[in-house]
PDB file of N, CA and C in Angstrom:
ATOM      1  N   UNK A   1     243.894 -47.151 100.411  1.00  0.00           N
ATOM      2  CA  UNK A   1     243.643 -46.264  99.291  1.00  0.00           C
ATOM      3  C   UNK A   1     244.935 -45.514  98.972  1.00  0.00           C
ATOM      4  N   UNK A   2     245.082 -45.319  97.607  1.00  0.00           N
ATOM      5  CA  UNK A   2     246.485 -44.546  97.367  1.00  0.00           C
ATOM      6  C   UNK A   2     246.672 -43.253  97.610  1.00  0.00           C
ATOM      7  N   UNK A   3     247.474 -42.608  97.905  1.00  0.00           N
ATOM      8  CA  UNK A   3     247.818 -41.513  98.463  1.00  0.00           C
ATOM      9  C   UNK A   3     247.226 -40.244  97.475  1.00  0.00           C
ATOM     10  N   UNK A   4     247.836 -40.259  96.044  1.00  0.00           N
ATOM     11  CA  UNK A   4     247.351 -39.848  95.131  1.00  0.00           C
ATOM     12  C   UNK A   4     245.745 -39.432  94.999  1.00  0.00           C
ATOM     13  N   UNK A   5     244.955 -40.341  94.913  1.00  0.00           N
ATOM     14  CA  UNK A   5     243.603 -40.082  95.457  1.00  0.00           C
ATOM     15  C   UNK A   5     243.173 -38.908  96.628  1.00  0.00           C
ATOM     16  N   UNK A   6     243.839 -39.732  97.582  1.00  0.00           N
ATOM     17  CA  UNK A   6     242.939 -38.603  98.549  1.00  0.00           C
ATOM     18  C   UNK A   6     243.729 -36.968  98.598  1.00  0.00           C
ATOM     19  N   UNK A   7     244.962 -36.944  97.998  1.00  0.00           N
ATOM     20  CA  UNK A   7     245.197 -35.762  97.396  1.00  0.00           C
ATOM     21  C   UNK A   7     244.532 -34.841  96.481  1.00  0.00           C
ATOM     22  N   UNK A   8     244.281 -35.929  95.631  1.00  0.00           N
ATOM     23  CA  UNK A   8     243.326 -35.417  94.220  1.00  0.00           C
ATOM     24  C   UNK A   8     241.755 -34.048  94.781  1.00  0.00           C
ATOM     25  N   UNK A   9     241.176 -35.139  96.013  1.00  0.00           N
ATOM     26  CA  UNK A   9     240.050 -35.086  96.820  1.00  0.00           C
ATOM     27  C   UNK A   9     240.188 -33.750  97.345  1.00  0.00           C
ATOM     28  N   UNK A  10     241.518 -33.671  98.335  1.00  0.00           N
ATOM     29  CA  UNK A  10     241.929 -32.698  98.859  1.00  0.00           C
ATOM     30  C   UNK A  10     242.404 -30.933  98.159  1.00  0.00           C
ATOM     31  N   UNK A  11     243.109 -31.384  96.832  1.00  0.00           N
ATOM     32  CA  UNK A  11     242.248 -30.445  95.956  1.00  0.00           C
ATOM     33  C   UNK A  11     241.208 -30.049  95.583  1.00  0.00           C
ATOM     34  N   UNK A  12     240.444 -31.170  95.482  1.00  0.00           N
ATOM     35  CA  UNK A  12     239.005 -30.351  94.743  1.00  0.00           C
ATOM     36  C   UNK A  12     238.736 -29.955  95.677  1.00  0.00           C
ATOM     37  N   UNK A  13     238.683 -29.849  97.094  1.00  0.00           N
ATOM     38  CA  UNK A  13     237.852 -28.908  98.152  1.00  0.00           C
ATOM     39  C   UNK A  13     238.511 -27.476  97.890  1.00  0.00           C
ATOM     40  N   UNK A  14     239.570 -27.266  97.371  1.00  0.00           N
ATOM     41  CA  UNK A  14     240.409 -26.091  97.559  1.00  0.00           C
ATOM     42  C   UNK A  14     239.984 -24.899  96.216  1.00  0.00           C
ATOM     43  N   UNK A  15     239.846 -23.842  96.155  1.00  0.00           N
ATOM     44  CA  UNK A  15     238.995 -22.982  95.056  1.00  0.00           C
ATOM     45  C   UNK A  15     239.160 -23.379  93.805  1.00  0.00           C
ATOM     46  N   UNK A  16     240.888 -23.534  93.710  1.00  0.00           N
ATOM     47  CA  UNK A  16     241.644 -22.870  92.842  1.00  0.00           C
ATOM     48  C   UNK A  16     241.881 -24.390  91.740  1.00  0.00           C
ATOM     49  N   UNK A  17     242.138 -24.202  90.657  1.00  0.00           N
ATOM     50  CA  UNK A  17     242.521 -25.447  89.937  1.00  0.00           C
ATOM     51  C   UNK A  17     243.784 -25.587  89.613  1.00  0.00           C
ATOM     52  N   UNK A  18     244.122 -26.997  90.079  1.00  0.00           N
ATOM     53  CA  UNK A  18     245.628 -27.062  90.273  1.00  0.00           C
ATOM     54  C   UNK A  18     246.152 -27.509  88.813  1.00  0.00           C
ATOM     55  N   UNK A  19     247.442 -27.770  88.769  1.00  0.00           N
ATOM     56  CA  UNK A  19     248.491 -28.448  87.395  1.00  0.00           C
ATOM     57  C   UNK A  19     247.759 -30.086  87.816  1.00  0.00           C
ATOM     58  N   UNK A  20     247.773 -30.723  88.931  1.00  0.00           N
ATOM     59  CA  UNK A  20     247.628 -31.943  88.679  1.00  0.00           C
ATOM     60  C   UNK A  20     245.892 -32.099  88.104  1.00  0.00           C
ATOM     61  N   UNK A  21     245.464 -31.192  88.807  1.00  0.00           N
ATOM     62  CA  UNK A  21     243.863 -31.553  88.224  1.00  0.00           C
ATOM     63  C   UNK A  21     243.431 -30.694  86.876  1.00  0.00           C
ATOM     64  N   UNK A  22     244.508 -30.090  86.256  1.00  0.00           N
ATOM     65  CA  UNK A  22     244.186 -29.676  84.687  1.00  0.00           C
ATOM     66  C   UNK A  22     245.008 -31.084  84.066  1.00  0.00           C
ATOM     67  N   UNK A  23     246.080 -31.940  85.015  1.00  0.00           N
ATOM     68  CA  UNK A  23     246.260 -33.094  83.788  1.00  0.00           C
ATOM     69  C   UNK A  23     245.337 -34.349  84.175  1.00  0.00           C
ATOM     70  N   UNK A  24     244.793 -33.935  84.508  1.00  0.00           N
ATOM     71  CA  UNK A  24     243.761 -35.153  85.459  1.00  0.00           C
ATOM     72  C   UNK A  24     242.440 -34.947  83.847  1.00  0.00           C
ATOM     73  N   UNK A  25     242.173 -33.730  83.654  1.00  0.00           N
ATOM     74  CA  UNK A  25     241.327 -33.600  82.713  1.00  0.00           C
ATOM     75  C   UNK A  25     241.980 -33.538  81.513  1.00  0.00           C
ATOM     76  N   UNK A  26     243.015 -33.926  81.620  1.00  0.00           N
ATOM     77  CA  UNK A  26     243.418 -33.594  79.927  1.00  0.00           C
ATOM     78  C   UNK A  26     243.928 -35.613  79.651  1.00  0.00           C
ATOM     79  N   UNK A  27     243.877 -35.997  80.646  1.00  0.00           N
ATOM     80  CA  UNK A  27     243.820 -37.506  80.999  1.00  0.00           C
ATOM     81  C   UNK A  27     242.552 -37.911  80.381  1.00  0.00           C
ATOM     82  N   UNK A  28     241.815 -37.493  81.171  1.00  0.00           N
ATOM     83  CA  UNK A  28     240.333 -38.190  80.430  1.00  0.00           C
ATOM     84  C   UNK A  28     239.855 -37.836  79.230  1.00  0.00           C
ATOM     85  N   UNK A  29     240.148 -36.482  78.583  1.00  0.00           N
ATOM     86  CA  UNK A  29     239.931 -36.255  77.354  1.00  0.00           C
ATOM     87  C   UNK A  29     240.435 -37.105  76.208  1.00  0.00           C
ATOM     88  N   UNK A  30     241.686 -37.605  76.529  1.00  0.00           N
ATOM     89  CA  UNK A  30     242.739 -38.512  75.646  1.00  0.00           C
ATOM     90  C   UNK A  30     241.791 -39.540  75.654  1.00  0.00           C
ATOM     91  N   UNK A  31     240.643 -40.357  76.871  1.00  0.00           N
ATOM     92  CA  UNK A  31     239.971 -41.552  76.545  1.00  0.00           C
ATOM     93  C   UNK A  31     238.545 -41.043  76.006  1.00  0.00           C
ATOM     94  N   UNK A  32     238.237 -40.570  75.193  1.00  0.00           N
ATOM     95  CA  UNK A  32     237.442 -39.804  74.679  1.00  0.00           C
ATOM     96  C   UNK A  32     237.473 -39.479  73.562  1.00  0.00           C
ATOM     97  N   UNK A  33     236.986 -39.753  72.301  1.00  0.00           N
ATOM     98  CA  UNK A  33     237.123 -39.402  70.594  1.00  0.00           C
ATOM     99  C   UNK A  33     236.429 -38.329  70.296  1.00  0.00           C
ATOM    100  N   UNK A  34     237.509 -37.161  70.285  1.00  0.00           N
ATOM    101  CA  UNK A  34     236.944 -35.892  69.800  1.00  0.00           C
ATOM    102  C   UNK A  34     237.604 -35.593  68.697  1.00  0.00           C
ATOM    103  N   UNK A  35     236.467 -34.548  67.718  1.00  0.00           N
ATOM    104  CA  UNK A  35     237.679 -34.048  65.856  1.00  0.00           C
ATOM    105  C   UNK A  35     238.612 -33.502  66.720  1.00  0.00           C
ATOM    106  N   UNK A  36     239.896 -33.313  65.873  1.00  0.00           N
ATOM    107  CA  UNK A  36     240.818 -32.063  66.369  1.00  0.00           C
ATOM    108  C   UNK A  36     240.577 -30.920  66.731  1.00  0.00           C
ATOM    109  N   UNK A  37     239.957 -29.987  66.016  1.00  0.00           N
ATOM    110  CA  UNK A  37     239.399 -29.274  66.422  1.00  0.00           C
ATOM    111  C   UNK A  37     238.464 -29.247  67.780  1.00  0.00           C
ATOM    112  N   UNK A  38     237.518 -29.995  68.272  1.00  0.00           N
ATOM    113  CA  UNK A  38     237.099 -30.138  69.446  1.00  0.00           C
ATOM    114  C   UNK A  38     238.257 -30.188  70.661  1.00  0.00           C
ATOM    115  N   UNK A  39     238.569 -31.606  70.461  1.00  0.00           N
ATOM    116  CA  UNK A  39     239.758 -31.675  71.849  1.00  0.00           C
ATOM    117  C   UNK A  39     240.910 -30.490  71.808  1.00  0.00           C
ATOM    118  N   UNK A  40     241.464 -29.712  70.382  1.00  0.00           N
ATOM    119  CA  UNK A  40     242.097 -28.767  71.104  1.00  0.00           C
ATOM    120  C   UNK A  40     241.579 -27.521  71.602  1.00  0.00           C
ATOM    121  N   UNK A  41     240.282 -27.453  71.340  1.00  0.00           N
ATOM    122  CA  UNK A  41     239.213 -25.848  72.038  1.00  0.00           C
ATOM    123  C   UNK A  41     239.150 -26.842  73.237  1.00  0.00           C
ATOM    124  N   UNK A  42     238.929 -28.129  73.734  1.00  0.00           N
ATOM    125  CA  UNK A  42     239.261 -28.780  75.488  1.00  0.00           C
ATOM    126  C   UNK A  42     240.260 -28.312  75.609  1.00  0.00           C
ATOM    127  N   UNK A  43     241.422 -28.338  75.449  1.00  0.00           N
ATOM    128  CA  UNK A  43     242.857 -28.379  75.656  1.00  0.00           C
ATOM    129  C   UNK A  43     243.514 -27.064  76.039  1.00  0.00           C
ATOM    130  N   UNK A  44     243.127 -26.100  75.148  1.00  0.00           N
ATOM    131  CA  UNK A  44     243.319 -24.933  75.211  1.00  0.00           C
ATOM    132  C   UNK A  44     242.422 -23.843  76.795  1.00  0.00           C
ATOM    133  N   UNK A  45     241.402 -25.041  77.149  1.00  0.00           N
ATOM    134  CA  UNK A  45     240.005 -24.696  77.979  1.00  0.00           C
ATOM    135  C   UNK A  45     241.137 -24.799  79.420  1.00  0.00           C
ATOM    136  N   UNK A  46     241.561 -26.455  78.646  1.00  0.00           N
ATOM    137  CA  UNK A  46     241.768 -26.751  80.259  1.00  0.00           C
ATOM    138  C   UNK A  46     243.314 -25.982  81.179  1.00  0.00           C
ATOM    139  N   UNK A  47     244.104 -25.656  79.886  1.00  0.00           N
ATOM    140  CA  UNK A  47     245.217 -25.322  80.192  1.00  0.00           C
ATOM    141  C   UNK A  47     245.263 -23.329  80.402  1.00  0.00           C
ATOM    142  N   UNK A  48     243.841 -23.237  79.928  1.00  0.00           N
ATOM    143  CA  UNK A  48     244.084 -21.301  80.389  1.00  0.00           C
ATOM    144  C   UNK A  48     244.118 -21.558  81.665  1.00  0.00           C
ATOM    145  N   UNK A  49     244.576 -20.724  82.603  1.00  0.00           N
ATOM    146  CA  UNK A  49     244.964 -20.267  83.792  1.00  0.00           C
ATOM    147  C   UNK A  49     243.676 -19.291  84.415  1.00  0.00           C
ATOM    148  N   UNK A  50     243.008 -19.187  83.770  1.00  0.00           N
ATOM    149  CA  UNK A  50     241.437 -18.662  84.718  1.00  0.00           C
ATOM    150  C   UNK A  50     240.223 -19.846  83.992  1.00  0.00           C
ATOM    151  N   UNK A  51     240.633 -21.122  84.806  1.00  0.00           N
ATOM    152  CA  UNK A  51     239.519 -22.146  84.682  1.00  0.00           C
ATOM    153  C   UNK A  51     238.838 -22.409  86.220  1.00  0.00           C
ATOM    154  N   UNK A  52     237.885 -22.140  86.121  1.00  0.00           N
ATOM    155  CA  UNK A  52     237.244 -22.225  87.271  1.00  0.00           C
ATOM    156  C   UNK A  52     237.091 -23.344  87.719  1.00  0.00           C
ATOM    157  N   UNK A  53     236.512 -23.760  89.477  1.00  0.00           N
ATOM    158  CA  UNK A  53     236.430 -25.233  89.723  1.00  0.00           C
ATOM    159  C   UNK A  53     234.915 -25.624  89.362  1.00  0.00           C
ATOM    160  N   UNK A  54     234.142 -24.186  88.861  1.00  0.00           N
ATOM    161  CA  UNK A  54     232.691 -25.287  88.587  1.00  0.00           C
ATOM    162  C   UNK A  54     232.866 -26.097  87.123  1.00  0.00           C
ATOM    163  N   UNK A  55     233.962 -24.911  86.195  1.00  0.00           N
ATOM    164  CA  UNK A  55     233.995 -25.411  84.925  1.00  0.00           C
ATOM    165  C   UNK A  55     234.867 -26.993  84.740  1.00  0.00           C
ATOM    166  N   UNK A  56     235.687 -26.824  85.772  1.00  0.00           N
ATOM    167  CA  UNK A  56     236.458 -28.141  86.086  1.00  0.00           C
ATOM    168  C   UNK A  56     235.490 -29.336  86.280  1.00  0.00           C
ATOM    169  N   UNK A  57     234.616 -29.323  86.983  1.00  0.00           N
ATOM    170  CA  UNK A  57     233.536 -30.206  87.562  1.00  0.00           C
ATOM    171  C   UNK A  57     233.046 -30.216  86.405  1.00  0.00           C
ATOM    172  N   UNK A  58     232.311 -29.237  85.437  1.00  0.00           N
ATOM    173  CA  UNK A  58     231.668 -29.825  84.220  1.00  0.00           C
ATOM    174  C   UNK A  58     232.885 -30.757  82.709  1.00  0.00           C
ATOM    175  N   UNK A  59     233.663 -29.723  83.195  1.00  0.00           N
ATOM    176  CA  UNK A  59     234.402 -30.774  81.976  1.00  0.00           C
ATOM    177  C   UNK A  59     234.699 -32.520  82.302  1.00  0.00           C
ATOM    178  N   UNK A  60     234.999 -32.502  83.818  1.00  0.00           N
ATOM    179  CA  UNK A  60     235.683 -33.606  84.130  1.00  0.00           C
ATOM    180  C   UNK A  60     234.225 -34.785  83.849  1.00  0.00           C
ATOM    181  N   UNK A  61     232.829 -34.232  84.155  1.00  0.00           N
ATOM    182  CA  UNK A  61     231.696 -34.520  84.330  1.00  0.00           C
ATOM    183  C   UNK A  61     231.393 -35.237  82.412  1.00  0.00           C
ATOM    184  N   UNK A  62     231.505 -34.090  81.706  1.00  0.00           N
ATOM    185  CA  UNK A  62     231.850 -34.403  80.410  1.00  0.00           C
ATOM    186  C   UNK A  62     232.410 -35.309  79.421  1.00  0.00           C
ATOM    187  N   UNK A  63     233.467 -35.803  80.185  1.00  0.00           N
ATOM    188  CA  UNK A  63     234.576 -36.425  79.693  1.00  0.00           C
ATOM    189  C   UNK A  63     234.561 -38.094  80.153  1.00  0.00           C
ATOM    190  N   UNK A  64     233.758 -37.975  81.255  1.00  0.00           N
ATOM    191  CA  UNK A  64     233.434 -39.265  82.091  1.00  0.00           C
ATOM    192  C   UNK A  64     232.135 -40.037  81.737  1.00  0.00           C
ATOM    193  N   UNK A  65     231.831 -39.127  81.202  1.00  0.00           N
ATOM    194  CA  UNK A  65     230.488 -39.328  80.572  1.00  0.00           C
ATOM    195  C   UNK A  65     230.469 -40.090  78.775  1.00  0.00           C
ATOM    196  N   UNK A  66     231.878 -39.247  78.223  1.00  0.00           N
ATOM    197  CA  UNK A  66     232.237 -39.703  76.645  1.00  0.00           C
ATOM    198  C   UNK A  66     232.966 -40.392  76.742  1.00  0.00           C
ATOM    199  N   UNK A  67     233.501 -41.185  77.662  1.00  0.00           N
ATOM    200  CA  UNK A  67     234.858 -41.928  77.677  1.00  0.00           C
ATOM    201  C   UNK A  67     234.349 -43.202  76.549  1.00  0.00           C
ATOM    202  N   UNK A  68     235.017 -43.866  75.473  1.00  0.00           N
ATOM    203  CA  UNK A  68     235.178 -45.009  74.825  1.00  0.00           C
ATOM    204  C   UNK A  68     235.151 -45.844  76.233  1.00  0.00           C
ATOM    205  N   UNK A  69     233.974 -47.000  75.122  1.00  0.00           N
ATOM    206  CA  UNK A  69     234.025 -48.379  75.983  1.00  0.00           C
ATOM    207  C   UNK A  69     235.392 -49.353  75.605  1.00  0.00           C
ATOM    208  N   UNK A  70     235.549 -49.711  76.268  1.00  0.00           N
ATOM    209  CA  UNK A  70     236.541 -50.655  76.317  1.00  0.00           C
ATOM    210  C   UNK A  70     236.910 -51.581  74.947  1.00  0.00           C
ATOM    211  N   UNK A  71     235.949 -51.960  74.445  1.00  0.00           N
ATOM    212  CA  UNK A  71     235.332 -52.694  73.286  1.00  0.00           C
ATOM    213  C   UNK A  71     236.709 -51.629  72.199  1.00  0.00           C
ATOM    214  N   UNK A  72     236.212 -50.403  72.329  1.00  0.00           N
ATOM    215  CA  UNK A  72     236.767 -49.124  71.197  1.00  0.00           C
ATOM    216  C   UNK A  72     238.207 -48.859  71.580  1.00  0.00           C
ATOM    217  N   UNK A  73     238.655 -48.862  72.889  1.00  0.00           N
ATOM    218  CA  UNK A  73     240.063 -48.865  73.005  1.00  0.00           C
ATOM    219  C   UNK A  73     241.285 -49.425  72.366  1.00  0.00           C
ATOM    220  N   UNK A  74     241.977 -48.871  72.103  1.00  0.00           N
ATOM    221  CA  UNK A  74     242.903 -50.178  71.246  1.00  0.00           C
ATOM    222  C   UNK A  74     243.999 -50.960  72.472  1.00  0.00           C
ATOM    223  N   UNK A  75     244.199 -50.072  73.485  1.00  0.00           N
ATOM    224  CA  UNK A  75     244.859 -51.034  74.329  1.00  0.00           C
ATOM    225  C   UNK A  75     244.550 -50.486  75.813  1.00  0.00           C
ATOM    226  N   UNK A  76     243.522 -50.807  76.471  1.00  0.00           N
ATOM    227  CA  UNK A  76     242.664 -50.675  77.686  1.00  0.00           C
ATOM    228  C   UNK A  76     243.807 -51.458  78.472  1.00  0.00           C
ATOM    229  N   UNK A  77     243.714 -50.642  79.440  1.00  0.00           N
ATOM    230  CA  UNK A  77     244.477 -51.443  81.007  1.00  0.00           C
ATOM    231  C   UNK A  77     243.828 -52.718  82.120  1.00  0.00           C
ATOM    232  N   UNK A  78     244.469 -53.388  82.425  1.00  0.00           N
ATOM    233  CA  UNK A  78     243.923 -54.563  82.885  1.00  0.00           C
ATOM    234  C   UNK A  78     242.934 -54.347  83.593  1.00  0.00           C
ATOM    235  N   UNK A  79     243.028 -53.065  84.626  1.00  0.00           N
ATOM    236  CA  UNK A  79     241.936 -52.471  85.815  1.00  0.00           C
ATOM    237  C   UNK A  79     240.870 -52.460  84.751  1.00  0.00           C
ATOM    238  N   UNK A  80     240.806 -51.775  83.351  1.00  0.00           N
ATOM    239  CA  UNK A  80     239.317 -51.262  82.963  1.00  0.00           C
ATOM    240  C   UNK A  80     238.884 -52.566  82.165  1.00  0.00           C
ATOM    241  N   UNK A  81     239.958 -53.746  81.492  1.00  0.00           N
ATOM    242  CA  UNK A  81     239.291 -54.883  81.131  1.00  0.00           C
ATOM    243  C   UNK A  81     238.542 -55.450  82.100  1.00  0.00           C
ATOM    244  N   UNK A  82     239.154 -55.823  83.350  1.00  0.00           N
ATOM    245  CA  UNK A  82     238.373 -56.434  84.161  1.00  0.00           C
ATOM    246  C   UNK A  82     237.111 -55.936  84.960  1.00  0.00           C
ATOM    247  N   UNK A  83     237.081 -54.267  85.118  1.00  0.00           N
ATOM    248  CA  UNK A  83     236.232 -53.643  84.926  1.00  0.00           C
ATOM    249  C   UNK A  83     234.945 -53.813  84.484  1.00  0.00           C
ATOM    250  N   UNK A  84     235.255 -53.444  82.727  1.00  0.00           N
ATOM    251  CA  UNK A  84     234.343 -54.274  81.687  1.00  0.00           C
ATOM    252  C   UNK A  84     233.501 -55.745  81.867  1.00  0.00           C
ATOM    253  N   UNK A  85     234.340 -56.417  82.503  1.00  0.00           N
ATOM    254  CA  UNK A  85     234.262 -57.804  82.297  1.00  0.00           C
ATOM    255  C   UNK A  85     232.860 -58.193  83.593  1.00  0.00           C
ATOM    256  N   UNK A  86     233.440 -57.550  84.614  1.00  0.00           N
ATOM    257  CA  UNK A  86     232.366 -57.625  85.896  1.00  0.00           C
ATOM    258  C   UNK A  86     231.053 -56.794  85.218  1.00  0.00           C
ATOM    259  N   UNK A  87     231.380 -55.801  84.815  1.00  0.00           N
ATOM    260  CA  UNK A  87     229.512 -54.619  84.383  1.00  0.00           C
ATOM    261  C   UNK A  87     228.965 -55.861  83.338  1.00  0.00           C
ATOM    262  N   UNK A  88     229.994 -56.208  82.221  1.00  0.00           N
ATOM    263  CA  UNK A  88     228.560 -56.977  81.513  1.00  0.00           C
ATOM    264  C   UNK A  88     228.274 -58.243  81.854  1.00  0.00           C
ATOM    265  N   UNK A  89     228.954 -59.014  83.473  1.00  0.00           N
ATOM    266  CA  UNK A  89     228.663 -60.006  84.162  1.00  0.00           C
ATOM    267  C   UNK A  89     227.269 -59.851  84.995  1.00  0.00           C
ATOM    268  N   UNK A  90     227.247 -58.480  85.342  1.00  0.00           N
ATOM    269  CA  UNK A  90     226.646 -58.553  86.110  1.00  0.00           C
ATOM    270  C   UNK A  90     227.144 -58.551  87.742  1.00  0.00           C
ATOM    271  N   UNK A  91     227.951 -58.184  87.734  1.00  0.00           N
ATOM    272  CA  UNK A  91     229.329 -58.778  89.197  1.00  0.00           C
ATOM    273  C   UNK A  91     229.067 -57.217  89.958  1.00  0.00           C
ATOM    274  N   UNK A  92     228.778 -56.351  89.115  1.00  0.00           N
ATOM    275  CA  UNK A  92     229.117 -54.944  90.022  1.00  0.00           C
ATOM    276  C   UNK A  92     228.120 -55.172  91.151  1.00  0.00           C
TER     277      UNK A  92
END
């Protein structure tokens, strides 16, 4: 497993919300079609400096939830084509 990961992990146990896990959510928002107005009231959410870790958990929860299917992407990464490819196989 990559190092990165179990770092990520090792933050979220910790109170406080870090720089990597406000770009971790501003990551998933980008795969996500919001008006302008929406994603920059996210943006502005994720980047104040008193964001809590429950609000972290709901946005990230949020965002994982709206992510564009693959289908809608204009240029998806090989991990989430093949991804795609196993869920509507049936392979997962």
């Amino acid at each position: 497993m990559a190092d990165w990961i179990e770092d990520l992990f090792d933050e979220l146990e910790k109170p406080e919300v870090t720089q990597r896990m406000r770009n971790y959510l501003l990551a998933l928002m980008r795969k996500c079609r919001y008006e302008d107005n929406v994603a920059s009231d996210f943006e502005v959410e994720i980047l104040d400096s008193d964001i809590s870790m429950t609000r972290f958990k709901e946005l990230a929860t949020t965002f994982e939830m709206n992510q564009l299917d693959v289908r809608y992407d204009y240029a998806p990464s090989q991990k989430e084509l093949s991804r795609f490819i196993r869920k509507i196989c049936d392979l997962e």
